[in-house]
Structure formats: C-alpha cells, structure tokens
PDB file of N, CA and C in Angstrom:
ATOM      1  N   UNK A   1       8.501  10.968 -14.105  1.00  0.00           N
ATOM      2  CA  UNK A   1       8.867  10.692 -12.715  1.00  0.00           C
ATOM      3  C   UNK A   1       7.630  10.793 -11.843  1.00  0.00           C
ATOM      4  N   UNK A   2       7.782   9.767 -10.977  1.00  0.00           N
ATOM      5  CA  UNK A   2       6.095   9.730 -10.101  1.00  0.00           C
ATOM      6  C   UNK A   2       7.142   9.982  -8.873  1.00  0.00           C
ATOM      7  N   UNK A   3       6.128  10.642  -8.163  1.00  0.00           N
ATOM      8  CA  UNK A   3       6.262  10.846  -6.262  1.00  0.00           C
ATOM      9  C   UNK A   3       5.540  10.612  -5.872  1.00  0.00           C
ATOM     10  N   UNK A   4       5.785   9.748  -4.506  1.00  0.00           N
ATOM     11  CA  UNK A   4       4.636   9.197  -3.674  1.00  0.00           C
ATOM     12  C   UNK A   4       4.967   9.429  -2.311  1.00  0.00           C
ATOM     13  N   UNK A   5       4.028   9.845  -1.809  1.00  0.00           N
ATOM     14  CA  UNK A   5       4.198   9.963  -0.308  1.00  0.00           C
ATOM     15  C   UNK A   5       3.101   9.526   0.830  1.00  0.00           C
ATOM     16  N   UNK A   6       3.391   8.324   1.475  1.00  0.00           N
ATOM     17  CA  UNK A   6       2.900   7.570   2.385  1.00  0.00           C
ATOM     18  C   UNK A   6       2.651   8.603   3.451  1.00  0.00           C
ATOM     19  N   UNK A   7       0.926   7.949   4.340  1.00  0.00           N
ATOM     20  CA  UNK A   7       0.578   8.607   5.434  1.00  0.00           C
ATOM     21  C   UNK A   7      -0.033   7.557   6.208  1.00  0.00           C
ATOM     22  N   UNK A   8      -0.188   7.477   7.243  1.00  0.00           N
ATOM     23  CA  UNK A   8      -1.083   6.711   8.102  1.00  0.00           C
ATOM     24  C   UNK A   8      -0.679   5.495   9.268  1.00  0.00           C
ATOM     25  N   UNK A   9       0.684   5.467   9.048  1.00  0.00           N
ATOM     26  CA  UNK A   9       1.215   4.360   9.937  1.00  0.00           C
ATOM     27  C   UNK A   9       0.955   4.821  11.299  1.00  0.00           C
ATOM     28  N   UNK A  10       1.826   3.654  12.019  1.00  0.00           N
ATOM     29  CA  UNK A  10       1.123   3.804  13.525  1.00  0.00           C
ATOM     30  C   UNK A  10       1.069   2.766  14.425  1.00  0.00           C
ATOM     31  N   UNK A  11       0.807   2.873  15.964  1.00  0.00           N
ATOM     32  CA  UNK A  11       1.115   2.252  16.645  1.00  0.00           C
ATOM     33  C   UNK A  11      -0.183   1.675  16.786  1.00  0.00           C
ATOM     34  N   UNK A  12      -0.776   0.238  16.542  1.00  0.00           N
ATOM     35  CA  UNK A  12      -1.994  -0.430  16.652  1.00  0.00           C
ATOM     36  C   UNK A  12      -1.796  -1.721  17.732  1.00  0.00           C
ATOM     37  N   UNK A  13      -3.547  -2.023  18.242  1.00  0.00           N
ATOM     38  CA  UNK A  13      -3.276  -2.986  18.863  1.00  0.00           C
ATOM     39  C   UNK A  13      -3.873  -4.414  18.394  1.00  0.00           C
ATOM     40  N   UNK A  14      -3.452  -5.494  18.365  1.00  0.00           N
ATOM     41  CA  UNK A  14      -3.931  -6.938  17.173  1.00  0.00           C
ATOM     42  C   UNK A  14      -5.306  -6.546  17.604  1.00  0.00           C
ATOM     43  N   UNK A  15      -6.199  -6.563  16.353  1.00  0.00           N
ATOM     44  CA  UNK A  15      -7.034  -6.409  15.917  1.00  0.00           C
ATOM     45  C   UNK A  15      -7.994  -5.144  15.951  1.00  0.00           C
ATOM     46  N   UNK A  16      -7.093  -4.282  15.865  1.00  0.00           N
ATOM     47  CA  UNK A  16      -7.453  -3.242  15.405  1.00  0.00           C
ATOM     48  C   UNK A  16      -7.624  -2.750  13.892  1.00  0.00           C
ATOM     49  N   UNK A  17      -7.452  -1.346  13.982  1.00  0.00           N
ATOM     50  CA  UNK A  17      -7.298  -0.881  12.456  1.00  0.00           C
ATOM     51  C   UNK A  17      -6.430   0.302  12.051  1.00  0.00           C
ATOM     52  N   UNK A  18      -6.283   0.418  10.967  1.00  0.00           N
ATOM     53  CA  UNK A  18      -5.050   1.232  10.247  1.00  0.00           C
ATOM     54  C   UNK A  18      -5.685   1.859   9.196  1.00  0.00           C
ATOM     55  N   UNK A  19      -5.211   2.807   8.280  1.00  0.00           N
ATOM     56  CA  UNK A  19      -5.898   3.312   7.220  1.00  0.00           C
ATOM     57  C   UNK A  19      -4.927   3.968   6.369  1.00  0.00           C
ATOM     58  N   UNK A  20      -4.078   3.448   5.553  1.00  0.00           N
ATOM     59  CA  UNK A  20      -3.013   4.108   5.236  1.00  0.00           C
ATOM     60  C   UNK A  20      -2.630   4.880   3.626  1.00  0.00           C
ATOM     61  N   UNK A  21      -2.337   6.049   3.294  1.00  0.00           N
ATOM     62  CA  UNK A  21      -3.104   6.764   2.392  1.00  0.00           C
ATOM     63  C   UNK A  21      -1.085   7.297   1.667  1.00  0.00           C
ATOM     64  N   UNK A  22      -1.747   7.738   0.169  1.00  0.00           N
ATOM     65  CA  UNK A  22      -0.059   7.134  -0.648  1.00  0.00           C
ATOM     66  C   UNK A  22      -0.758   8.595  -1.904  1.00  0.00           C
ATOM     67  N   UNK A  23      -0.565   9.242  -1.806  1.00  0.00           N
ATOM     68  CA  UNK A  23      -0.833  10.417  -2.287  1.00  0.00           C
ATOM     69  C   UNK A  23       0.497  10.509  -3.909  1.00  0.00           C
ATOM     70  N   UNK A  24       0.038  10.504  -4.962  1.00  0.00           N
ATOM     71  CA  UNK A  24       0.897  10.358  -5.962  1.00  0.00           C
ATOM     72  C   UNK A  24       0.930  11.481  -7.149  1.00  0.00           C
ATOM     73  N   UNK A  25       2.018  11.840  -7.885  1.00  0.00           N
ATOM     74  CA  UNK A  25       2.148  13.019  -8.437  1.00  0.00           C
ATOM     75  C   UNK A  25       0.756  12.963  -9.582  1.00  0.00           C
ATOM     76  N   UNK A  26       0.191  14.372  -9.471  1.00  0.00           N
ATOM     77  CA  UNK A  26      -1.106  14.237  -9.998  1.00  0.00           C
ATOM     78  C   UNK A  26      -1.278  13.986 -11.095  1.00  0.00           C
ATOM     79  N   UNK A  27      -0.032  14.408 -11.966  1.00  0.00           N
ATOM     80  CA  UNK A  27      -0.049  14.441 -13.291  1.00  0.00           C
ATOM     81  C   UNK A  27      -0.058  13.088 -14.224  1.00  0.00           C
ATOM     82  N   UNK A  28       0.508  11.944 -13.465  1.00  0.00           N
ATOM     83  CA  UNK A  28       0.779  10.582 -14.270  1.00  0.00           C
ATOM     84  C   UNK A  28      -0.433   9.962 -12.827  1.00  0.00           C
ATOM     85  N   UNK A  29      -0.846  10.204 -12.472  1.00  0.00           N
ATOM     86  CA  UNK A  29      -1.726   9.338 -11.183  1.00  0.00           C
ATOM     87  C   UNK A  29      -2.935   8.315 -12.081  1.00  0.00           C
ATOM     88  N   UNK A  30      -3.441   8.888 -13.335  1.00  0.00           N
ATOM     89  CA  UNK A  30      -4.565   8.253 -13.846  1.00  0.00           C
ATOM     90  C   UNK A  30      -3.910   7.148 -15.021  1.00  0.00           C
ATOM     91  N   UNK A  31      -2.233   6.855 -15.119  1.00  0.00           N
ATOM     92  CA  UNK A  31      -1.762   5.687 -16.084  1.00  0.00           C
ATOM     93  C   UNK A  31      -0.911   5.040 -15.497  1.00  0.00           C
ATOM     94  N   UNK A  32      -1.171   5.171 -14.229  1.00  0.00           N
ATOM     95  CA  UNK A  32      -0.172   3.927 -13.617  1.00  0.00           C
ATOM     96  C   UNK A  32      -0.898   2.634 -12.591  1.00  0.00           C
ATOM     97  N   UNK A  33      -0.130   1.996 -12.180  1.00  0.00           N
ATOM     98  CA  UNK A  33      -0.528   0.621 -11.410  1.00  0.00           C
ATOM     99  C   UNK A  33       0.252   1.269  -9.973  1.00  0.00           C
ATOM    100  N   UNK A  34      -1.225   1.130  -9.119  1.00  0.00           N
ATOM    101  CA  UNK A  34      -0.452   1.450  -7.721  1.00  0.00           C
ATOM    102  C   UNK A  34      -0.403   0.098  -7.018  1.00  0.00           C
ATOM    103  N   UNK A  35       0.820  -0.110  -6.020  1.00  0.00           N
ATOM    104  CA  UNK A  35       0.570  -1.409  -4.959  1.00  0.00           C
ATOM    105  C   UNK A  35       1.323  -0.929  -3.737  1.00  0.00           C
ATOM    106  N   UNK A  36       0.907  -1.771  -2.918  1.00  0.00           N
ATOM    107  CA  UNK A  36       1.451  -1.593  -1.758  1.00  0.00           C
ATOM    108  C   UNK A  36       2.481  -3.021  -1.080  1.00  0.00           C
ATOM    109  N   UNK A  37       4.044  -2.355  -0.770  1.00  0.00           N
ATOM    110  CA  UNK A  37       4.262  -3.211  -0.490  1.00  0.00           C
ATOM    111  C   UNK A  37       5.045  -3.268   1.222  1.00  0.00           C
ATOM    112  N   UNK A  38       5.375  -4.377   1.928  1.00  0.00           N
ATOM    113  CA  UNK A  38       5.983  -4.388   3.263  1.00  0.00           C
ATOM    114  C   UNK A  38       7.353  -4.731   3.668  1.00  0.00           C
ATOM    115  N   UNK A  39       7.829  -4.356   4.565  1.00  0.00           N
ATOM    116  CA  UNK A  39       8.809  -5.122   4.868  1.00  0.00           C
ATOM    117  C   UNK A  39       8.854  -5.142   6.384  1.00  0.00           C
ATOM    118  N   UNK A  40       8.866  -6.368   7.044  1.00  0.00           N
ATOM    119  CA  UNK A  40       9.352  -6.646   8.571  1.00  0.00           C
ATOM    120  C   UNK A  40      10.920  -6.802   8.395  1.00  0.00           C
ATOM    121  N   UNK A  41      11.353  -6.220  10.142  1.00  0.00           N
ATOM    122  CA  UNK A  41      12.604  -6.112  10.029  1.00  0.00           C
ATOM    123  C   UNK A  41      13.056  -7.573   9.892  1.00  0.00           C
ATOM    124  N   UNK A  42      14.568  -7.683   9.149  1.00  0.00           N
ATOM    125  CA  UNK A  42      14.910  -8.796   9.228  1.00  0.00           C
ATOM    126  C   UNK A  42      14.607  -9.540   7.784  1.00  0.00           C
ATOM    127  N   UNK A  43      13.544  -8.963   7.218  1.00  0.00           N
ATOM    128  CA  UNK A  43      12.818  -9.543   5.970  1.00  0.00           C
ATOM    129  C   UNK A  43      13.238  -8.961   4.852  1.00  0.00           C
ATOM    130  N   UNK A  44      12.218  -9.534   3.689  1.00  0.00           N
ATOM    131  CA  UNK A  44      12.549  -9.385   2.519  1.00  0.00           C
ATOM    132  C   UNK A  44      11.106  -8.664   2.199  1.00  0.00           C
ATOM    133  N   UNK A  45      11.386  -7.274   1.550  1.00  0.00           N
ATOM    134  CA  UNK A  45      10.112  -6.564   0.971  1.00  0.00           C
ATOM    135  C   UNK A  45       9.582  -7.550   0.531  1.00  0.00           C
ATOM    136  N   UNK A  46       7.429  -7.574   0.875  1.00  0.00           N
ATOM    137  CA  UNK A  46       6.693  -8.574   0.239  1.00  0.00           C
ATOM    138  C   UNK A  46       5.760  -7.648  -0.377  1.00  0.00           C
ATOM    139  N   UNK A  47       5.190  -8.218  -1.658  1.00  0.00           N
ATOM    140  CA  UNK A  47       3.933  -7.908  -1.941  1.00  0.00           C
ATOM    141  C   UNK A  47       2.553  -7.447  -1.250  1.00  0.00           C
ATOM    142  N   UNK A  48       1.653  -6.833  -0.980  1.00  0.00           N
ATOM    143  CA  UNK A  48       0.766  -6.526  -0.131  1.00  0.00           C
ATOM    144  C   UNK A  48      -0.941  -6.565  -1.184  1.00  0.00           C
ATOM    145  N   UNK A  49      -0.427  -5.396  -1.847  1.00  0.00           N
ATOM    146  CA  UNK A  49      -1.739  -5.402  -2.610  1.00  0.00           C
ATOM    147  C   UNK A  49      -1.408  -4.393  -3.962  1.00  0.00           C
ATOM    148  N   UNK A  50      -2.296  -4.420  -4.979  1.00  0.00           N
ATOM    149  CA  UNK A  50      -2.245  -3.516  -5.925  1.00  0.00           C
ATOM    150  C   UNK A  50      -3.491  -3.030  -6.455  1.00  0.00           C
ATOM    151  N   UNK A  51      -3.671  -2.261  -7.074  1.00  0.00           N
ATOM    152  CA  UNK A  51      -4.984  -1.610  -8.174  1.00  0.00           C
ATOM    153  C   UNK A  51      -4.527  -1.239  -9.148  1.00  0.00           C
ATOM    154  N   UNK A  52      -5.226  -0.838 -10.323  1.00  0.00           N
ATOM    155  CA  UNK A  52      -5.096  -0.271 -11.767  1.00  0.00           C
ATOM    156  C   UNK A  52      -5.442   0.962 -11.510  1.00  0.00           C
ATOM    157  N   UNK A  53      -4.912   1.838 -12.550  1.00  0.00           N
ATOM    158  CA  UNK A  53      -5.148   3.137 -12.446  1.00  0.00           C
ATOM    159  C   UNK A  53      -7.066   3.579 -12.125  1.00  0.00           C
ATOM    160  N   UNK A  54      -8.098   2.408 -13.008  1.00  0.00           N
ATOM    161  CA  UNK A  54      -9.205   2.674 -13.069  1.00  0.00           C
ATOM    162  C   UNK A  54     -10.143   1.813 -12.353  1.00  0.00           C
ATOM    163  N   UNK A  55      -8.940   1.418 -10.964  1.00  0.00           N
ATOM    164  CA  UNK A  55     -10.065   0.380 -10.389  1.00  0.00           C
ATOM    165  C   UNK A  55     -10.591  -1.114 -10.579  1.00  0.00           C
ATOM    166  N   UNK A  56     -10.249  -1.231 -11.817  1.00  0.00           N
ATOM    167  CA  UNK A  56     -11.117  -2.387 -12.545  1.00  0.00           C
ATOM    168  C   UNK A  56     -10.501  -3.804 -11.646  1.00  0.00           C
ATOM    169  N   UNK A  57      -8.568  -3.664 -11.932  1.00  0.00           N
ATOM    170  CA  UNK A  57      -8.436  -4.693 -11.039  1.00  0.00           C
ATOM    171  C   UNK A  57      -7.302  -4.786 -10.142  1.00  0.00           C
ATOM    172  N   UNK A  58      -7.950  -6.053  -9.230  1.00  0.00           N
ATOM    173  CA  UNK A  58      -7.269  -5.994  -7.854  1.00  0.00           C
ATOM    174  C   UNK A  58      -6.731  -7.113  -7.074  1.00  0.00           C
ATOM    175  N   UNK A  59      -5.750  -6.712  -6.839  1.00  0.00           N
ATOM    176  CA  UNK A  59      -5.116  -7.945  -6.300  1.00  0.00           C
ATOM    177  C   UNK A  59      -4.340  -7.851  -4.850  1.00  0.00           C
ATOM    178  N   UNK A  60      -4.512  -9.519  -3.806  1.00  0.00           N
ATOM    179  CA  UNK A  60      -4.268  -9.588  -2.942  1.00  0.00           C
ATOM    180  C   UNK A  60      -3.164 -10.375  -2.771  1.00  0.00           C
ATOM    181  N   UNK A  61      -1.991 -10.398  -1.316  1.00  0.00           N
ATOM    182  CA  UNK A  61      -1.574 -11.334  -1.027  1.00  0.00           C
ATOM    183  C   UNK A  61      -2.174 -12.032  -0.447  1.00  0.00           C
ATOM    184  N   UNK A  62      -2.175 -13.338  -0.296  1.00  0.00           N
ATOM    185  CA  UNK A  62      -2.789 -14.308   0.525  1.00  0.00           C
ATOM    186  C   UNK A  62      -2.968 -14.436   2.074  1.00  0.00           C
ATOM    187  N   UNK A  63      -1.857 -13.476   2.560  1.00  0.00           N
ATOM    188  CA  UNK A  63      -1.971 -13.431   4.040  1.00  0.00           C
ATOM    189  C   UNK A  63      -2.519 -11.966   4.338  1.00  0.00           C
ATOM    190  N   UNK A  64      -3.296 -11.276   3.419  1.00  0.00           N
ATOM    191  CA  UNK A  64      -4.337  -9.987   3.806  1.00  0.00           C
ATOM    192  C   UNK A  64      -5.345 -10.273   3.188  1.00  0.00           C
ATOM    193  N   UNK A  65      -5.676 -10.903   2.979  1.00  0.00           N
ATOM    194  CA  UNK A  65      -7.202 -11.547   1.974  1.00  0.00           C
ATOM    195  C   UNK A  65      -7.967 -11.391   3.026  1.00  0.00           C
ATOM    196  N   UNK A  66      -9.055 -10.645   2.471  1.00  0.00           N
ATOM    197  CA  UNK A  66     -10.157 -10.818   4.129  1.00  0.00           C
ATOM    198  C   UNK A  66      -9.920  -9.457   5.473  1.00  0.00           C
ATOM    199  N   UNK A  67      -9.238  -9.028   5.218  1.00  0.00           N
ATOM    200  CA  UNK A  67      -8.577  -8.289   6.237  1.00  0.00           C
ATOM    201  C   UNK A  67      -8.282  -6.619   5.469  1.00  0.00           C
ATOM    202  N   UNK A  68      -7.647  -6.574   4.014  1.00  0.00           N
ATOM    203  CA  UNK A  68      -6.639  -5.358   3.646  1.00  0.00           C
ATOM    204  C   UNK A  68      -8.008  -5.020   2.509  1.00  0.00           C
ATOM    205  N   UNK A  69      -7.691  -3.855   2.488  1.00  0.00           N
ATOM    206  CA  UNK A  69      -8.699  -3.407   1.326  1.00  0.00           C
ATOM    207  C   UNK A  69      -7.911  -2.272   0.651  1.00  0.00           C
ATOM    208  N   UNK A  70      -7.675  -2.412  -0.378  1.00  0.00           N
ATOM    209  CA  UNK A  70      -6.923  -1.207  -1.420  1.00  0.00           C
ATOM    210  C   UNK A  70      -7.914  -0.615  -2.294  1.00  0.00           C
ATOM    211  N   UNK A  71      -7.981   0.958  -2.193  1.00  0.00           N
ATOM    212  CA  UNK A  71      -8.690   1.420  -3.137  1.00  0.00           C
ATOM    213  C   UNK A  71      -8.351   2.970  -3.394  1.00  0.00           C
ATOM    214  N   UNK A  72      -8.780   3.590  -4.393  1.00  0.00           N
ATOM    215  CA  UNK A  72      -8.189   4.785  -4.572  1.00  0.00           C
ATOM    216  C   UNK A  72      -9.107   5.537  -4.995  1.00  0.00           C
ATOM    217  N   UNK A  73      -8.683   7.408  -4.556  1.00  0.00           N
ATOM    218  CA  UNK A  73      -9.221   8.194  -5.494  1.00  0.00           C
ATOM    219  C   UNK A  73      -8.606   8.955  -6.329  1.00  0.00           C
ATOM    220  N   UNK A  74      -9.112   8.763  -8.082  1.00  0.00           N
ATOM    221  CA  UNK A  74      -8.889   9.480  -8.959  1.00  0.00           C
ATOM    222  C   UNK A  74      -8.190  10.638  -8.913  1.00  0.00           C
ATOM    223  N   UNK A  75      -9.205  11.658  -8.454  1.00  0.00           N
ATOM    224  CA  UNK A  75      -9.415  12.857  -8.275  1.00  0.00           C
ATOM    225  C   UNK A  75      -8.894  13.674  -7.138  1.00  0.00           C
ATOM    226  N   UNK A  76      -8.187  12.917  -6.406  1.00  0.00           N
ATOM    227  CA  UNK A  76      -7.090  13.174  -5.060  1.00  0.00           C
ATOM    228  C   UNK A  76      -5.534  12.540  -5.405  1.00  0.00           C
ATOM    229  N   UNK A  77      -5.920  11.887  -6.389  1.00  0.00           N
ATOM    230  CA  UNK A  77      -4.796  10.984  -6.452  1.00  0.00           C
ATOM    231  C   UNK A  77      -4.262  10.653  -6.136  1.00  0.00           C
ATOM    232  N   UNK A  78      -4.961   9.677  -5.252  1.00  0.00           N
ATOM    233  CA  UNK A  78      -4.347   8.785  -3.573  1.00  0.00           C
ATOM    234  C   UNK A  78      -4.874   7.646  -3.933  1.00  0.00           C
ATOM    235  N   UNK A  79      -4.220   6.599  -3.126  1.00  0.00           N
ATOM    236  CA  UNK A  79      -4.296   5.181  -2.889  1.00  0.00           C
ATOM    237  C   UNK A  79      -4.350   5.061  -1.449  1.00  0.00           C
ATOM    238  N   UNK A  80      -5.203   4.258  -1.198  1.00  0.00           N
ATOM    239  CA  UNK A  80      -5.540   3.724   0.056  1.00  0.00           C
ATOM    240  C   UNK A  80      -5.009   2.479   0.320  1.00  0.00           C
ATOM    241  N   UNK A  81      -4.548   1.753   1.753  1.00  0.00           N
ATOM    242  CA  UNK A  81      -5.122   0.297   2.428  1.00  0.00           C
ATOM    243  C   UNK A  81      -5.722   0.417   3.185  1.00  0.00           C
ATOM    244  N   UNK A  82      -6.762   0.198   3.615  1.00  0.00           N
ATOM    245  CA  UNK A  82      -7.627   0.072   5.140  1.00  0.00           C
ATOM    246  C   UNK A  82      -6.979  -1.278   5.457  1.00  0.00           C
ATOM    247  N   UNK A  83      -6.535  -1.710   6.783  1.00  0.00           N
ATOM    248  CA  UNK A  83      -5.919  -2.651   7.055  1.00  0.00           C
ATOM    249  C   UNK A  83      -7.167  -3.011   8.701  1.00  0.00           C
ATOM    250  N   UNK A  84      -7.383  -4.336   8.604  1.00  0.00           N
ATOM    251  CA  UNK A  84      -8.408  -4.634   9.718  1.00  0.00           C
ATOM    252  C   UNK A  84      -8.464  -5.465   9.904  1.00  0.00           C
ATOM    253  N   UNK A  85      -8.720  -6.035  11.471  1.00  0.00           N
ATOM    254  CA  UNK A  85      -8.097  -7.078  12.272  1.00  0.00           C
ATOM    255  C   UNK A  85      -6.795  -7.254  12.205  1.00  0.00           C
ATOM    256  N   UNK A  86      -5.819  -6.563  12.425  1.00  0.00           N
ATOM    257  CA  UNK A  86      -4.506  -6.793  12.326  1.00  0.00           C
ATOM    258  C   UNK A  86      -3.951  -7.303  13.081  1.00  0.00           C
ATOM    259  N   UNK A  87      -2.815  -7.848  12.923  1.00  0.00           N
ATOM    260  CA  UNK A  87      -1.920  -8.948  13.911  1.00  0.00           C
ATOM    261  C   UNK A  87      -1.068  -8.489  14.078  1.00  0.00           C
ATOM    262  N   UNK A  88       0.017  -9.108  15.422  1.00  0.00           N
ATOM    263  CA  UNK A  88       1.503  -8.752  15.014  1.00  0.00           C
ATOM    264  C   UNK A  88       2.068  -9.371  13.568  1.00  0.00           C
ATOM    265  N   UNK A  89       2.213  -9.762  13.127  1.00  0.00           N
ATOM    266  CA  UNK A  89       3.269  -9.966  11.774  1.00  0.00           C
ATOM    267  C   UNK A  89       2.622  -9.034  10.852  1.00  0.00           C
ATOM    268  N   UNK A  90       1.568  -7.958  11.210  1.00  0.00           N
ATOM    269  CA  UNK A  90       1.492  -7.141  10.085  1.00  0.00           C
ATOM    270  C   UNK A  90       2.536  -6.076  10.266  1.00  0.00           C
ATOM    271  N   UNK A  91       3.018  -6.230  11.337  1.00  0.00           N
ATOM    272  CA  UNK A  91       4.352  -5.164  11.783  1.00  0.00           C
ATOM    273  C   UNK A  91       5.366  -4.889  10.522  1.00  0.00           C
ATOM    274  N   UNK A  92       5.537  -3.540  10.343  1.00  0.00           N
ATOM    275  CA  UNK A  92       6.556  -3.549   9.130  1.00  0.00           C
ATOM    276  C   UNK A  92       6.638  -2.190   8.547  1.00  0.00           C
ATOM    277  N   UNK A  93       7.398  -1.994   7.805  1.00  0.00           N
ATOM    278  CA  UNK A  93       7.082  -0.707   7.016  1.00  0.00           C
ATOM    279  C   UNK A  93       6.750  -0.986   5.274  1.00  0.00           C
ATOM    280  N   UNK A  94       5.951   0.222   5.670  1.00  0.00           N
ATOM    281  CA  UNK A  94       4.961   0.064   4.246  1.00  0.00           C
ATOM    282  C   UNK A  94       5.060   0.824   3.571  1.00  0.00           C
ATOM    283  N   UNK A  95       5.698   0.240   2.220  1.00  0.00           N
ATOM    284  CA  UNK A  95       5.713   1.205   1.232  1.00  0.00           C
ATOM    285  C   UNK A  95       4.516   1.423  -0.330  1.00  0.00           C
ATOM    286  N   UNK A  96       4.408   2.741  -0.587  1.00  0.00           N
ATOM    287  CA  UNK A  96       3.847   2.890  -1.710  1.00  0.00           C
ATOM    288  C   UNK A  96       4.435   2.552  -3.327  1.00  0.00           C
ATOM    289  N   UNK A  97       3.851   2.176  -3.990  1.00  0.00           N
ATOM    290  CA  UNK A  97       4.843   1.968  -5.448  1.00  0.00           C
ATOM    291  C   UNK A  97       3.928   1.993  -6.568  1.00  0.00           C
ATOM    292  N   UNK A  98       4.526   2.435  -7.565  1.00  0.00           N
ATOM    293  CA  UNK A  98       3.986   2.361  -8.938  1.00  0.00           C
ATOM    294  C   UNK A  98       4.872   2.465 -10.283  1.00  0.00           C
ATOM    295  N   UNK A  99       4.107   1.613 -11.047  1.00  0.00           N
ATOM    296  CA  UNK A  99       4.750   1.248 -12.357  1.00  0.00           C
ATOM    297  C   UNK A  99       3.497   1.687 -13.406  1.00  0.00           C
ATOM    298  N   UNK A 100       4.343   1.481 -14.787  1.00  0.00           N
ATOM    299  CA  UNK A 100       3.654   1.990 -15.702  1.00  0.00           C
ATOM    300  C   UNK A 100       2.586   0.243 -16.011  1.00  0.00           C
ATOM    301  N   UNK A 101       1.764   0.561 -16.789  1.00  0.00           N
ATOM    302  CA  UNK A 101       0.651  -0.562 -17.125  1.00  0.00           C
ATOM    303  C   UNK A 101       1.673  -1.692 -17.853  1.00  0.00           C
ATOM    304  N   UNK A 102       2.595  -1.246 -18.604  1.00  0.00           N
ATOM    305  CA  UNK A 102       3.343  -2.854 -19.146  1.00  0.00           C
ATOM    306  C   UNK A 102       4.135  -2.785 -18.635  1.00  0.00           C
ATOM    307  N   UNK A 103       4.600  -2.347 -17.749  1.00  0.00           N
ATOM    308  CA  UNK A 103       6.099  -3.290 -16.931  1.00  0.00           C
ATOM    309  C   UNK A 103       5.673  -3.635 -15.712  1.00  0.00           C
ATOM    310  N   UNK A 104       6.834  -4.719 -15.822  1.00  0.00           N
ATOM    311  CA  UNK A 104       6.422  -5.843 -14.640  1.00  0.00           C
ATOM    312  C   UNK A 104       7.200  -5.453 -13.565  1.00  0.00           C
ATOM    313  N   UNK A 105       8.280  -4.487 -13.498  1.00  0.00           N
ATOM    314  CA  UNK A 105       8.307  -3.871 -11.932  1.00  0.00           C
ATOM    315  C   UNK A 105       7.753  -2.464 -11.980  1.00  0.00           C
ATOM    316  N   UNK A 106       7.674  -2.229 -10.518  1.00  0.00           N
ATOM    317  CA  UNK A 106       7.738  -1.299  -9.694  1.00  0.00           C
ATOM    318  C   UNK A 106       9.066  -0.404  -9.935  1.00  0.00           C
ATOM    319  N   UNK A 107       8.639   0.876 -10.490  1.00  0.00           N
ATOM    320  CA  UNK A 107       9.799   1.544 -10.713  1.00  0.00           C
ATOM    321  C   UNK A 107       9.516   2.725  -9.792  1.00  0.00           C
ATOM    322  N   UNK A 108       8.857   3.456  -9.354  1.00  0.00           N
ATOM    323  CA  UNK A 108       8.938   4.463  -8.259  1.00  0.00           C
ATOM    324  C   UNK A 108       8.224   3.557  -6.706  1.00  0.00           C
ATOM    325  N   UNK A 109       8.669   4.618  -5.913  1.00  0.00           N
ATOM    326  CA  UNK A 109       8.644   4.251  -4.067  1.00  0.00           C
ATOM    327  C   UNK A 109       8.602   5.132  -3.268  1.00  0.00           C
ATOM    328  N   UNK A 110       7.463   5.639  -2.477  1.00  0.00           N
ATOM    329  CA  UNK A 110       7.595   6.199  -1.262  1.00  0.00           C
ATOM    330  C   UNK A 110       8.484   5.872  -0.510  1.00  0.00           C
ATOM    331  N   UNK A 111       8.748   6.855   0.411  1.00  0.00           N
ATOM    332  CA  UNK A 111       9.549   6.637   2.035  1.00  0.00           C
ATOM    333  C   UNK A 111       9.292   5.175   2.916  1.00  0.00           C
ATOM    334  N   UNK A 112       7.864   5.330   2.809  1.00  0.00           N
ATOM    335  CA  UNK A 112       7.525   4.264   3.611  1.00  0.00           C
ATOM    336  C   UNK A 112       6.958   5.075   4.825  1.00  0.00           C
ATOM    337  N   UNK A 113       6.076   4.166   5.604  1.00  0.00           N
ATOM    338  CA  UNK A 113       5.721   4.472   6.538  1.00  0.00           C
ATOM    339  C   UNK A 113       5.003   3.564   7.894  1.00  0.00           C
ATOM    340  N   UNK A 114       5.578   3.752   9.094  1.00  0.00           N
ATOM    341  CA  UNK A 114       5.909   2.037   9.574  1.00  0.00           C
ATOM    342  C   UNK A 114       4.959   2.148  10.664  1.00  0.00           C
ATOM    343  N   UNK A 115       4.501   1.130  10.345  1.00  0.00           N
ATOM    344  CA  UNK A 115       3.247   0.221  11.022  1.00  0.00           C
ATOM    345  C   UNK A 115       3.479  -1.021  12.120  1.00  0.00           C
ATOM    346  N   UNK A 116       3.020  -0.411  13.245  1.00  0.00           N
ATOM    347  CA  UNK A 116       3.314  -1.875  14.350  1.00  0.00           C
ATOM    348  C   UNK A 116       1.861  -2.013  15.100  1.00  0.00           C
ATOM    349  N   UNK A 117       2.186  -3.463  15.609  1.00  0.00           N
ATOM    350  CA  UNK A 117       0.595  -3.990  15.687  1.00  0.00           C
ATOM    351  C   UNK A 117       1.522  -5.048  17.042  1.00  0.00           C
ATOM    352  N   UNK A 118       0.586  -4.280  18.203  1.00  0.00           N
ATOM    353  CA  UNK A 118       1.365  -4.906  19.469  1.00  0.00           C
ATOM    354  C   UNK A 118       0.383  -5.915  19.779  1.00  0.00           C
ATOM    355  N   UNK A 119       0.749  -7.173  20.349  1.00  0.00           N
ATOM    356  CA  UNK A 119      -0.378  -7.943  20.535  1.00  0.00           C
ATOM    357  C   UNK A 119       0.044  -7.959  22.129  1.00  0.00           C
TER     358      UNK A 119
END
C-alpha cells in the first residue's frame, strides 16, 4: 500500500508560478512510477505528467510541455511539479498517483490539492 500526500496548491495569478510537492510512503517510493494528474471542475481527470522511480523517464501532456517540470527526490521521497507561466485552464485539482513499473494504471491517489490561476 502506497500513501501520498499532496502539498503546494494555491491561489496564482496567469503567469505565475506554483511548486507542488507529493510526498510518498518511504518504503515502496524507490519501485514505483509517480504522475501527476488534474481535474477542472466539470471535467474528466487528465493526465499531467509522470517519472520513473529513477528519473530516467519522463513524460508530458501536450498542454504543459514547456511550462510543467516533474522531478523527484529519492531520498525525501517526494515528487515534484514546478508549474510556470500558468493560465487559467490550469485551474483544477491536482492529484498525486502511483503504480507499480508493469501496470498500466494508477492504483494509489492522494487527496489532491487545488490549484487556481486567476487571470
């Protein structure tokens, strides 16, 4: 069983910045796949971003490319987004998640933690 617990949301203004931090149970933190994902109200949870337990690889959605940066430490066993230049439609709540290296979902989830970006 993994626990994750989201920090950093907040009230931003378009094009500002965010920094949002996903703190995960220490013990399984170095064999899992972390990502981050969103939801605006009204919507359907989207994809955001992910990493491998060791960094190696990384992946974006297409509408934070340029902007979101995911990265983590080991040894804190946290996951990061730095989120920059933000817009309104980054408005949403953001959740933390992780799965094991061969499965293709997301089986644990933070609370979430909700992010608005007033333009």
């Amino acid at each position: 069983q993994v626990q994750l617990v989201e920090s950093g949301g907040g009230l931003v203004q378009a094009g500002g910045s965010l920094n949002l931090s996903c703190v995960a149970s220490e013990r399984t933190f170095s064999n899992i796949v972390m990502g981050w994902f969103r939801q605006a109200p009204g919507k359907e949870r989207d994809f955001v971003a992910s990493i491998t337990w060791n960094g190696r690889y990384i992946a974006y959605a297409d509408s934070v490319k340029g902007r979101f940066t995911i990265s983590r430490d080991s040894a804190k066993s946290t996951v990061y987004l730095q989120m920059n230049s933000m817009k309104a439609e980054d408005t949403a709540m953001y959740y933390c998640a992780a799965r094991q290296p061969t499965a293709t979902k997301y089986a644990f989830w933070g609370p979430g933690t909700r992010v608005t970006v007033s333009s």
